[in-house]
Protein backbone atom coordinates (compact mmCIF):
# COMPACT_ATOMS: atom_id res chain seq x y z
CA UNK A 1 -6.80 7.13 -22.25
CA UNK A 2 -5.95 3.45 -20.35
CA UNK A 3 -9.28 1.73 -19.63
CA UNK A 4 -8.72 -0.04 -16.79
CA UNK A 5 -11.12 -1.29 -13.74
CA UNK A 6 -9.09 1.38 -11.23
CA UNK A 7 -10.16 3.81 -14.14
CA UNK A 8 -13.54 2.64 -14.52
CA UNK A 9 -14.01 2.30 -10.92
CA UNK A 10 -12.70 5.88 -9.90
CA UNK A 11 -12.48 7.89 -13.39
CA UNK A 12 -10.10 9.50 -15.21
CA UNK A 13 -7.57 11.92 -14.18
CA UNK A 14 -7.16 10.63 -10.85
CA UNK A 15 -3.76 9.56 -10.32
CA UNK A 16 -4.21 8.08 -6.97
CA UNK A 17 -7.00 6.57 -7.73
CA UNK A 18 -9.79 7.71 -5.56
CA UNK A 19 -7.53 7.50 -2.14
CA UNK A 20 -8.77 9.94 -1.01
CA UNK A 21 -12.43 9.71 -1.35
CA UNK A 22 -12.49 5.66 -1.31
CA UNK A 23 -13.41 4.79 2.59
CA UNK A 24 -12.10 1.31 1.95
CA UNK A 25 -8.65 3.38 1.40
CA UNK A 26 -8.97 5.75 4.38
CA UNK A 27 -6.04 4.50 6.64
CA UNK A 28 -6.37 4.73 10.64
CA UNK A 29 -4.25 7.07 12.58
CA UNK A 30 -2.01 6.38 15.82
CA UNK A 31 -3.80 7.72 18.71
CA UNK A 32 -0.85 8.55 20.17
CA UNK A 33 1.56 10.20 17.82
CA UNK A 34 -1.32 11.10 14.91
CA UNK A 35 1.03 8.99 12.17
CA UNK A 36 -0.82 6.94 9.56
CA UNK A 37 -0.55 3.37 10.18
CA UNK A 38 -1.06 0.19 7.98
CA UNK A 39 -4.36 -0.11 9.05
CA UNK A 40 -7.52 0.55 7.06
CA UNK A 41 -10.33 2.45 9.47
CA UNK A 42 -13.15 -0.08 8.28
CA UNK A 43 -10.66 -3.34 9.06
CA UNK A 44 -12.26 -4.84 12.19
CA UNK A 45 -10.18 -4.55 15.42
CA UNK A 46 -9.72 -8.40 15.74
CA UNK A 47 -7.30 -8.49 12.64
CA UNK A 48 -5.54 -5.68 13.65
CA UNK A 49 -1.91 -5.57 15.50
CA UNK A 50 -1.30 -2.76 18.22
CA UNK A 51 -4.61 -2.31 18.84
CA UNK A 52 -5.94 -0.74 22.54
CA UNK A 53 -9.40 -1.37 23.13
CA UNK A 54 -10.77 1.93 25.07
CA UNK A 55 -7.95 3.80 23.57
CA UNK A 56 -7.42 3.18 19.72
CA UNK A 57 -4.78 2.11 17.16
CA UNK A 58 -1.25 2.19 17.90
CA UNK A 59 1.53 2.48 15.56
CA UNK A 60 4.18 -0.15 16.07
CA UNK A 61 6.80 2.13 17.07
CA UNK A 62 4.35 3.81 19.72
CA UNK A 63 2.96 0.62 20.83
CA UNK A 64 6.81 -0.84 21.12
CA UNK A 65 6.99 2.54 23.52
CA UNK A 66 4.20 1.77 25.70
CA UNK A 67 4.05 -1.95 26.69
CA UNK A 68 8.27 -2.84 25.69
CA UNK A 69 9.85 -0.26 27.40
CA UNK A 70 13.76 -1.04 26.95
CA UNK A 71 15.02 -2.43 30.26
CA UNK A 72 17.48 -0.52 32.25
């Protein structure tokens, strides 16, 4: 068994290393579409991209949508 500090920190056996139990791993979702984005849900809104205060997290291609509609 490889001893390593992923291994020590979420035991063995787990081959994505504690993703999904980890809340420093739990990404945010787009509020608008529901796709995962790049964004971890603890990382604080001011170092965050496509973010809508009052509505939520955007994913690029959703925030592209909304405020850079392609000109006629």
């Amino acid at each position: 068994m490889k001893n390593d500090k992923l291994n020590d920190l979420y035991g063995p056996g787990d081959d994505n290393y504690g993703r999904d139990k980890s809340p420093l791993l739990i990404m945010d979702d787009c509020v608008y579409c529901g796709k995962e984005t790049k964004y971890p849900k603890h990382m604080d809104i001011d170092f965050r991209m496509h973010y809508v205060e009052g509505a939520g997290q955007l994913c690029e291609k959703c925030y592209d949508e909304i405020y850079n509609p392609p000109r006629a």
